[in-house]
Structures are given as structure tokens and as C-alpha cells.
PDB file of N, CA and C in Angstrom:
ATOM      1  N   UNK A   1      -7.214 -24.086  19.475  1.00  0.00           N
ATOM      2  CA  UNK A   1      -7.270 -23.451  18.165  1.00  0.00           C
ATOM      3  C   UNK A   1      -7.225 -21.939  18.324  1.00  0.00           C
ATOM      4  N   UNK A   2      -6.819 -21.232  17.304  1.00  0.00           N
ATOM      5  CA  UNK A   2      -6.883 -20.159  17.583  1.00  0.00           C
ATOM      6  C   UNK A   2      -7.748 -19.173  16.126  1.00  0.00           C
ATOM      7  N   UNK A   3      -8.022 -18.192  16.743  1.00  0.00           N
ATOM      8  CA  UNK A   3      -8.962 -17.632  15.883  1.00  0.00           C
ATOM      9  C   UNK A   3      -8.152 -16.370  15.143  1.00  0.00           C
ATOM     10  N   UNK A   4      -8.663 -16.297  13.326  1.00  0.00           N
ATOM     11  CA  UNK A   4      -8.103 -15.940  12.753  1.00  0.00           C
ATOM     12  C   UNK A   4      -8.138 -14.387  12.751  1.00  0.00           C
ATOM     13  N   UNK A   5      -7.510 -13.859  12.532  1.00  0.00           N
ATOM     14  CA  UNK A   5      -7.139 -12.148  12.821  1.00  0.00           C
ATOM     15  C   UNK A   5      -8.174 -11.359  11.954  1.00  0.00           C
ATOM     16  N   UNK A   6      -8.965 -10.583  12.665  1.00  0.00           N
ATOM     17  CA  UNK A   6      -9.909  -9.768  11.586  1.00  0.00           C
ATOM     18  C   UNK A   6      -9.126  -8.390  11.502  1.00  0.00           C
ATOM     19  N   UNK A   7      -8.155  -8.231  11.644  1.00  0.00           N
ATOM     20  CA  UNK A   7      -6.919  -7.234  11.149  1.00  0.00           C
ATOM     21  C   UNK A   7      -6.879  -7.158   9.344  1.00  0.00           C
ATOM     22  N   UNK A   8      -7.732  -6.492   8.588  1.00  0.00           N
ATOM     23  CA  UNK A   8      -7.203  -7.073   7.196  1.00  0.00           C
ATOM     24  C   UNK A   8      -5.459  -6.669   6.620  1.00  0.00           C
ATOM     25  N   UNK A   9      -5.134  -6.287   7.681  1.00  0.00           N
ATOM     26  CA  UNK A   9      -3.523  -6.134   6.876  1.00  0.00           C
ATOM     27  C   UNK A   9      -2.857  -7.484   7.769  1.00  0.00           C
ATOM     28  N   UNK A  10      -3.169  -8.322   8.861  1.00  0.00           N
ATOM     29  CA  UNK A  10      -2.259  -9.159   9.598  1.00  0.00           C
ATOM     30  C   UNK A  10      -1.674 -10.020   8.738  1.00  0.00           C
ATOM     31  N   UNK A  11      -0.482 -10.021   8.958  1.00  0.00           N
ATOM     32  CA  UNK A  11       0.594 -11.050   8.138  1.00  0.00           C
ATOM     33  C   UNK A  11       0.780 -10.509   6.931  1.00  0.00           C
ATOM     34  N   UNK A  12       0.377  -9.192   6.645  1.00  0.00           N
ATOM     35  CA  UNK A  12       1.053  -8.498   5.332  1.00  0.00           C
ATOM     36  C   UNK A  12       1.977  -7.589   5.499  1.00  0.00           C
ATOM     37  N   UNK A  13       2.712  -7.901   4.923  1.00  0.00           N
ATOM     38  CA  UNK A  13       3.943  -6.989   4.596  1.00  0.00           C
ATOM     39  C   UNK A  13       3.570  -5.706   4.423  1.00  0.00           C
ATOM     40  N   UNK A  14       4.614  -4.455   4.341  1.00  0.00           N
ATOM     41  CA  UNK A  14       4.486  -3.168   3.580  1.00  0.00           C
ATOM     42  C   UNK A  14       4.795  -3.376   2.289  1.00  0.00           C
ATOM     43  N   UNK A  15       6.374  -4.078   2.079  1.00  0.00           N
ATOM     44  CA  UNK A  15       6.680  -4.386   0.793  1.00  0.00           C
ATOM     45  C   UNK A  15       5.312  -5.033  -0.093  1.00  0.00           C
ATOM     46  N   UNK A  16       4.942  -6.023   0.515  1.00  0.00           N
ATOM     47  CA  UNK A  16       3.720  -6.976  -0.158  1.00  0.00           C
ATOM     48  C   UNK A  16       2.937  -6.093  -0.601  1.00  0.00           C
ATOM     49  N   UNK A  17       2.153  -5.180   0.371  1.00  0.00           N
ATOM     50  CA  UNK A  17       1.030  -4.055   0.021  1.00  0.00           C
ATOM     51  C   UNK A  17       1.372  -2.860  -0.704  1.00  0.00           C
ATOM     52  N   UNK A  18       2.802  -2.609  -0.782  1.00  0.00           N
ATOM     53  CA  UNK A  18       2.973  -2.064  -1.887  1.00  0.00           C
ATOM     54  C   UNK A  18       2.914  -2.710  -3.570  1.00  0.00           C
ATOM     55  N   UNK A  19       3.512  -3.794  -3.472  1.00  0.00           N
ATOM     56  CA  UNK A  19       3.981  -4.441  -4.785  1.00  0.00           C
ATOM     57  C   UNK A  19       2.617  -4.716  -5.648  1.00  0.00           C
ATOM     58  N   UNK A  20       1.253  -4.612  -4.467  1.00  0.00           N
ATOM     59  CA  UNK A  20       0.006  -5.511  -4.812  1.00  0.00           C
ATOM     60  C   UNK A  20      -0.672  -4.026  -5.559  1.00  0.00           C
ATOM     61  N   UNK A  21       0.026  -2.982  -5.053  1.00  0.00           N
ATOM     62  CA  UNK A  21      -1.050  -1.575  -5.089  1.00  0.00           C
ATOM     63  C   UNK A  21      -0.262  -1.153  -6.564  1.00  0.00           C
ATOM     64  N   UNK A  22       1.024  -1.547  -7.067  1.00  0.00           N
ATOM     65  CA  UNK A  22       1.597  -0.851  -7.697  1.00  0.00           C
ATOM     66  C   UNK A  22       1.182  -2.060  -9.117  1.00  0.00           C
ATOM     67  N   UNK A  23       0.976  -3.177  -8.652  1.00  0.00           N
ATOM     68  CA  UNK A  23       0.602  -3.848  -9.923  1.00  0.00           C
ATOM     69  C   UNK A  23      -0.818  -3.755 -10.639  1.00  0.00           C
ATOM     70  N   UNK A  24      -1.598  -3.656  -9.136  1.00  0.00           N
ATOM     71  CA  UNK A  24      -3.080  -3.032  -9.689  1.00  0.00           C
ATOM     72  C   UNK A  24      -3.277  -1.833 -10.527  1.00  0.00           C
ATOM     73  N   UNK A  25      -2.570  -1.059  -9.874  1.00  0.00           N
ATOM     74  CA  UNK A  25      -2.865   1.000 -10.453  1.00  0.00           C
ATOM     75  C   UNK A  25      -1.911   1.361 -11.335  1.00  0.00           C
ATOM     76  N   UNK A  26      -0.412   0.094 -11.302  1.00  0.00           N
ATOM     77  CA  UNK A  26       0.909   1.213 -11.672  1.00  0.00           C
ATOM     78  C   UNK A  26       1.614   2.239 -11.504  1.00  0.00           C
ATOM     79  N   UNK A  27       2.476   2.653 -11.575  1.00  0.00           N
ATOM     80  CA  UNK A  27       3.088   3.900 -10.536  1.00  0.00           C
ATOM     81  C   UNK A  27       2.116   5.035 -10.654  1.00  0.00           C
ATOM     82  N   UNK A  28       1.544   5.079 -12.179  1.00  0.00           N
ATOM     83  CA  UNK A  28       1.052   6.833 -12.398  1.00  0.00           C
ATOM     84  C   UNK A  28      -0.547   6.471 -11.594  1.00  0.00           C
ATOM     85  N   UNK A  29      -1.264   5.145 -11.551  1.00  0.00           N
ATOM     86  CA  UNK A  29      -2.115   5.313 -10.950  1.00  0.00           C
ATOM     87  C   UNK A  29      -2.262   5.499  -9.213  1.00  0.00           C
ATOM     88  N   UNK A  30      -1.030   4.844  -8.754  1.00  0.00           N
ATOM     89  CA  UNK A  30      -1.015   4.985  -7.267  1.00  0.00           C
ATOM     90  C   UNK A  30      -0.423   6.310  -7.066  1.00  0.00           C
ATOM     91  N   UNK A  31       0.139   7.113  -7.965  1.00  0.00           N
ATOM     92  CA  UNK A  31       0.218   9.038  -7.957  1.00  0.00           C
ATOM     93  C   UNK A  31      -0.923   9.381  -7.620  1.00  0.00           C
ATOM     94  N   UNK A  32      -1.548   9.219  -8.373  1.00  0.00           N
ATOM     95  CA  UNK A  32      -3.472   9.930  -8.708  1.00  0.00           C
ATOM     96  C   UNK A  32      -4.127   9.457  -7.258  1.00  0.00           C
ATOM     97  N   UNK A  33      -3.644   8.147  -7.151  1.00  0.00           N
ATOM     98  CA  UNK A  33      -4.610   8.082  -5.900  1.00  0.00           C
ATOM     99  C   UNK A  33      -4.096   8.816  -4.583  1.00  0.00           C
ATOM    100  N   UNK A  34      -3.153   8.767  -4.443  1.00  0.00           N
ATOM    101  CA  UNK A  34      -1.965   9.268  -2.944  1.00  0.00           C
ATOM    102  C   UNK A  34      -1.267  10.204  -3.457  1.00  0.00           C
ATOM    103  N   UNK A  35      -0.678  11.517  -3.662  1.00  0.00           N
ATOM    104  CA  UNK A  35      -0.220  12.454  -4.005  1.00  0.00           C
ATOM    105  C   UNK A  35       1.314  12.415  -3.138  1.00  0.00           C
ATOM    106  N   UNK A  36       1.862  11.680  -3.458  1.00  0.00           N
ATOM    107  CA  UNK A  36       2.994  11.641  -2.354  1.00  0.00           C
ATOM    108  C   UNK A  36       4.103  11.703  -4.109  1.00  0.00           C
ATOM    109  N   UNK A  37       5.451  11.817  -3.549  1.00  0.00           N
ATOM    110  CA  UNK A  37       6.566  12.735  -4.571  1.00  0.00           C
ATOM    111  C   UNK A  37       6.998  11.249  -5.140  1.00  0.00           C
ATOM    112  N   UNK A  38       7.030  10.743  -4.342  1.00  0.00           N
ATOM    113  CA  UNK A  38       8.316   9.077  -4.370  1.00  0.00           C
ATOM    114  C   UNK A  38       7.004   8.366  -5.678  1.00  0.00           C
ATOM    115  N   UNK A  39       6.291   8.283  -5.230  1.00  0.00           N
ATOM    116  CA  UNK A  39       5.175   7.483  -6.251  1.00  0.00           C
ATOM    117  C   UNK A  39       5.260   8.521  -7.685  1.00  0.00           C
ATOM    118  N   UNK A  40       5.727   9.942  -7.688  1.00  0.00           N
ATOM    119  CA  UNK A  40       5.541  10.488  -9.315  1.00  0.00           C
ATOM    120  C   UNK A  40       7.053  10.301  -9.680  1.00  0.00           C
ATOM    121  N   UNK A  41       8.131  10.790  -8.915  1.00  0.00           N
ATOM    122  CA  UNK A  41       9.390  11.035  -9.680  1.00  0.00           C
ATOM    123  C   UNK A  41      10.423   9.807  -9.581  1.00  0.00           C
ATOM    124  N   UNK A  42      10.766   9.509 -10.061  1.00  0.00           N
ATOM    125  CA  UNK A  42      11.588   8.163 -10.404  1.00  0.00           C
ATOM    126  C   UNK A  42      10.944   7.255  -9.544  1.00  0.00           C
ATOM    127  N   UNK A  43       9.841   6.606  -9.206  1.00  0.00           N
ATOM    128  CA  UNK A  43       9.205   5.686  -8.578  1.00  0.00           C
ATOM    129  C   UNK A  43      10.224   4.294  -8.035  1.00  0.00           C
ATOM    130  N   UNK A  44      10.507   4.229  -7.523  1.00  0.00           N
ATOM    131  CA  UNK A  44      10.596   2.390  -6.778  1.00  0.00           C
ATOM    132  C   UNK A  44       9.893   1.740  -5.563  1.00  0.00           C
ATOM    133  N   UNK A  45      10.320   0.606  -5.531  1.00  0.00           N
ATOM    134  CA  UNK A  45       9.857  -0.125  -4.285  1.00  0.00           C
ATOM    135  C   UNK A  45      10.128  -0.132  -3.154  1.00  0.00           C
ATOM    136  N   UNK A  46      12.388   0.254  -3.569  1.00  0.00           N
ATOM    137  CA  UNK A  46      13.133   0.523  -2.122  1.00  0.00           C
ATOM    138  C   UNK A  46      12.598   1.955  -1.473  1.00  0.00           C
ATOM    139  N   UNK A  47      12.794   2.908  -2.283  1.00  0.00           N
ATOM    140  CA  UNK A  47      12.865   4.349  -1.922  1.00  0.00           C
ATOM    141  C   UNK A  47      10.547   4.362  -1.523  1.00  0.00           C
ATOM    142  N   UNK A  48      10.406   4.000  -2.073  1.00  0.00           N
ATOM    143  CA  UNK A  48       8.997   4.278  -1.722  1.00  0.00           C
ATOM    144  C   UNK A  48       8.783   3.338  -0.243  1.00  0.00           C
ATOM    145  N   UNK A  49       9.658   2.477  -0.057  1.00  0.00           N
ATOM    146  CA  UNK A  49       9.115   1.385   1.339  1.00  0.00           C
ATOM    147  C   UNK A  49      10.124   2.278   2.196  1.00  0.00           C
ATOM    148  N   UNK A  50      11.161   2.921   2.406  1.00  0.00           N
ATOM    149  CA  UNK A  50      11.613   4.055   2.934  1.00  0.00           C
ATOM    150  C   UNK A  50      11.348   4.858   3.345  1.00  0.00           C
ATOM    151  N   UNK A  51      10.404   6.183   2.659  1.00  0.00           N
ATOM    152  CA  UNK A  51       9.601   6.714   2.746  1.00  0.00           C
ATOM    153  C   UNK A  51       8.348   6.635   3.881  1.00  0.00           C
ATOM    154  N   UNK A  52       7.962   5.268   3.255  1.00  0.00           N
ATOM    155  CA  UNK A  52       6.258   4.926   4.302  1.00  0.00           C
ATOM    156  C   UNK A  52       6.643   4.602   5.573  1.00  0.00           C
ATOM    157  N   UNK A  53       7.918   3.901   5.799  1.00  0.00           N
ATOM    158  CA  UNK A  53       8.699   3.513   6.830  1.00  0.00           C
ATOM    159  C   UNK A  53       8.509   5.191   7.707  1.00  0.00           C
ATOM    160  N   UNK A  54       8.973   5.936   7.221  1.00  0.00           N
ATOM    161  CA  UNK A  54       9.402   6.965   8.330  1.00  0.00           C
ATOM    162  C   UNK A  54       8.239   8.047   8.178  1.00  0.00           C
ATOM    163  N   UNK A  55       6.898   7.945   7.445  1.00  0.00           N
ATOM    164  CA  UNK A  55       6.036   8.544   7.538  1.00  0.00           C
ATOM    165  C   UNK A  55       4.495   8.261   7.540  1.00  0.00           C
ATOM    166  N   UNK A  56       4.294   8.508   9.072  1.00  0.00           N
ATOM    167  CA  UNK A  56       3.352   7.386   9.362  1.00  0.00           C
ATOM    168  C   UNK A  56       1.938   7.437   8.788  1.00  0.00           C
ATOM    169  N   UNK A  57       1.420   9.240   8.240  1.00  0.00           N
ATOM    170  CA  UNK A  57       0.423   9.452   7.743  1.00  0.00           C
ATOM    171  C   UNK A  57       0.376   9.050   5.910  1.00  0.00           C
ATOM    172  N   UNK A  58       1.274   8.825   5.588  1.00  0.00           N
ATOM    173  CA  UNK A  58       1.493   8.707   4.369  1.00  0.00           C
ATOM    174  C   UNK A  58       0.853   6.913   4.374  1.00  0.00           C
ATOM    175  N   UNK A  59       2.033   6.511   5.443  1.00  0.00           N
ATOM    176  CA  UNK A  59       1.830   4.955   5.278  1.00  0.00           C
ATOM    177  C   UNK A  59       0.227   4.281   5.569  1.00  0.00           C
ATOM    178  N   UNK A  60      -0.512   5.516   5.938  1.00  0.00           N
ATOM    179  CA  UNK A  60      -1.753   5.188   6.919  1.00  0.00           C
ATOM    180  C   UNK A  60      -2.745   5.358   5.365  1.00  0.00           C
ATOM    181  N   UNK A  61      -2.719   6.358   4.391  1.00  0.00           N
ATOM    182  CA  UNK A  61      -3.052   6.130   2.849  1.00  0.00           C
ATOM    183  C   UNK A  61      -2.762   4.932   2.328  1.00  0.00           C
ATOM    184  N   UNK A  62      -1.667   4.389   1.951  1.00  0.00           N
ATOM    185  CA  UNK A  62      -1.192   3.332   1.609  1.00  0.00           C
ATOM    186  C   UNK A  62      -2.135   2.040   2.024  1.00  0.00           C
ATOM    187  N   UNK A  63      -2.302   1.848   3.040  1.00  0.00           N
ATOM    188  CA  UNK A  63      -2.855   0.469   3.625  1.00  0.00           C
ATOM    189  C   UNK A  63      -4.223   0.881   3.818  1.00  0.00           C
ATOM    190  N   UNK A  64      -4.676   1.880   3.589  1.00  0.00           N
ATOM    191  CA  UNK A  64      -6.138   2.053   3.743  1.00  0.00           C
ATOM    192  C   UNK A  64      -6.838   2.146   1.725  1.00  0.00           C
ATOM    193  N   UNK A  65      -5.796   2.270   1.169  1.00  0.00           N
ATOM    194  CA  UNK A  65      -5.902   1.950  -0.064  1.00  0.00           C
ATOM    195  C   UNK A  65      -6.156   0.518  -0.503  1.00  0.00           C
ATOM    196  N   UNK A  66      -5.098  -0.464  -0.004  1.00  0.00           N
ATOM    197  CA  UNK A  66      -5.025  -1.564  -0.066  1.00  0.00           C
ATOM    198  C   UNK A  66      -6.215  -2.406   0.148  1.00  0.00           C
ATOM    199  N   UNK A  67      -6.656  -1.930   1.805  1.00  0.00           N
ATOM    200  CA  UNK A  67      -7.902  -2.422   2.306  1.00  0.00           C
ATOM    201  C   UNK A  67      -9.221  -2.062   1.258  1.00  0.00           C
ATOM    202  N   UNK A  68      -9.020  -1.069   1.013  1.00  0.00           N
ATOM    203  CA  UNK A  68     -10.078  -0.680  -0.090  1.00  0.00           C
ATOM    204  C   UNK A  68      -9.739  -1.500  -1.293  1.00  0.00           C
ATOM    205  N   UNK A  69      -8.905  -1.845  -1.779  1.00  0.00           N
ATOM    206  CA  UNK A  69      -8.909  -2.707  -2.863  1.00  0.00           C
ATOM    207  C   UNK A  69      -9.029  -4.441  -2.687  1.00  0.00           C
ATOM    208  N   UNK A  70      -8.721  -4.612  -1.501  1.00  0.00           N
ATOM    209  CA  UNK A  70      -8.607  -6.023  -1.024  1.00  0.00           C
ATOM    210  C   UNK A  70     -10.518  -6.106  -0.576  1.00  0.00           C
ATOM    211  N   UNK A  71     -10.994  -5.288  -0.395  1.00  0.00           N
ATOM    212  CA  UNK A  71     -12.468  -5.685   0.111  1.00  0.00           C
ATOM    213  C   UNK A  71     -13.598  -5.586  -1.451  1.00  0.00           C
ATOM    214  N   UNK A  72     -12.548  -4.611  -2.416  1.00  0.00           N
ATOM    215  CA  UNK A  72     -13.418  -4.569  -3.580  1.00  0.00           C
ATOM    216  C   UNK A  72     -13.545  -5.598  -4.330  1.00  0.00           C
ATOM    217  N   UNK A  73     -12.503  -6.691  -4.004  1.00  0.00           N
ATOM    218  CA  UNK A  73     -11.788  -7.739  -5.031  1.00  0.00           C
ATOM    219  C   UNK A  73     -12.399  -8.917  -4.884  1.00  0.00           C
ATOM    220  N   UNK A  74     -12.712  -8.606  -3.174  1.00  0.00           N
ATOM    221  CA  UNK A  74     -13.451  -9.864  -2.650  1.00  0.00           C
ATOM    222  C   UNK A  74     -15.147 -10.009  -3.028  1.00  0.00           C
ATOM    223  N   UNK A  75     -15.802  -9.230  -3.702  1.00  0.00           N
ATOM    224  CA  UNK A  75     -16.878  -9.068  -3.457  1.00  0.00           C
ATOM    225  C   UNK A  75     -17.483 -10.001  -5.093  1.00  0.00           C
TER     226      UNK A  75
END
């Protein structure tokens, strides 16, 4: 047997952890939270998973957001 990953992002996507952050907050709320350009001016999913792709401190907000919302949800 094997034991399950205490990684809370393992087996999640970027796309996924975006789509989950943008349905919770909405674009103008995931602005407010992360100050990044792609999340205020014409917002998407492609151009914003682009973005996190090639910037690793940005992407390191992103999933530490997530985790913060995935541990609030659980409680």
C-alpha cells in the first residue's frame, strides 16, 4: 500500500488551482488578493496559466493562496 501524499497541492493541476481560486474570489477578487497585471486587465485562464508557468514567485502566491483556501474550507 502506499501512503497518501501530505503535499496539499499533489495531483493538482495549475489550471485546476486556478479555475478553483477564480470561482471562489472572481477575477477582481483574486486582483485584491495577488497584485499581478494578467488577473486585473483582460483576465483569462490561458494567458494567466502562461504567466504562472514562467514566473515562479508569482506562481508560489497562487498555490499558497489555494492552500489557504483549501485548509479554510476544510475546517
Amino acid at each position: 500500500m502506499t501512503t497518501p501524499s501530505k503535499d496539499p497541492l499533489h495531483g493538482v493541476t495549475l489550471q485546476r488551482i486556478l479555475e478553483v481560486l477564480v470561482e471562489h474570489y472572481q477575477w477582481t477578487g483574486l486582483a485584491e488578493r495577488i497584485d499581478i497585471r494578467c488577473f486585473k486587465s483582460d483576465p483569462s485562464i490561458k494567458s494567466s496559466l502562461t504567466f504562472l508557468r514562467k514566473t515562479p514567485w508569482a506562481r508560489e502566491k497562487v498555490e499558497a493562496l489555494y492552500i489557504r483556501l483549501q485548509r479554510g474550507a476544510s475546517r
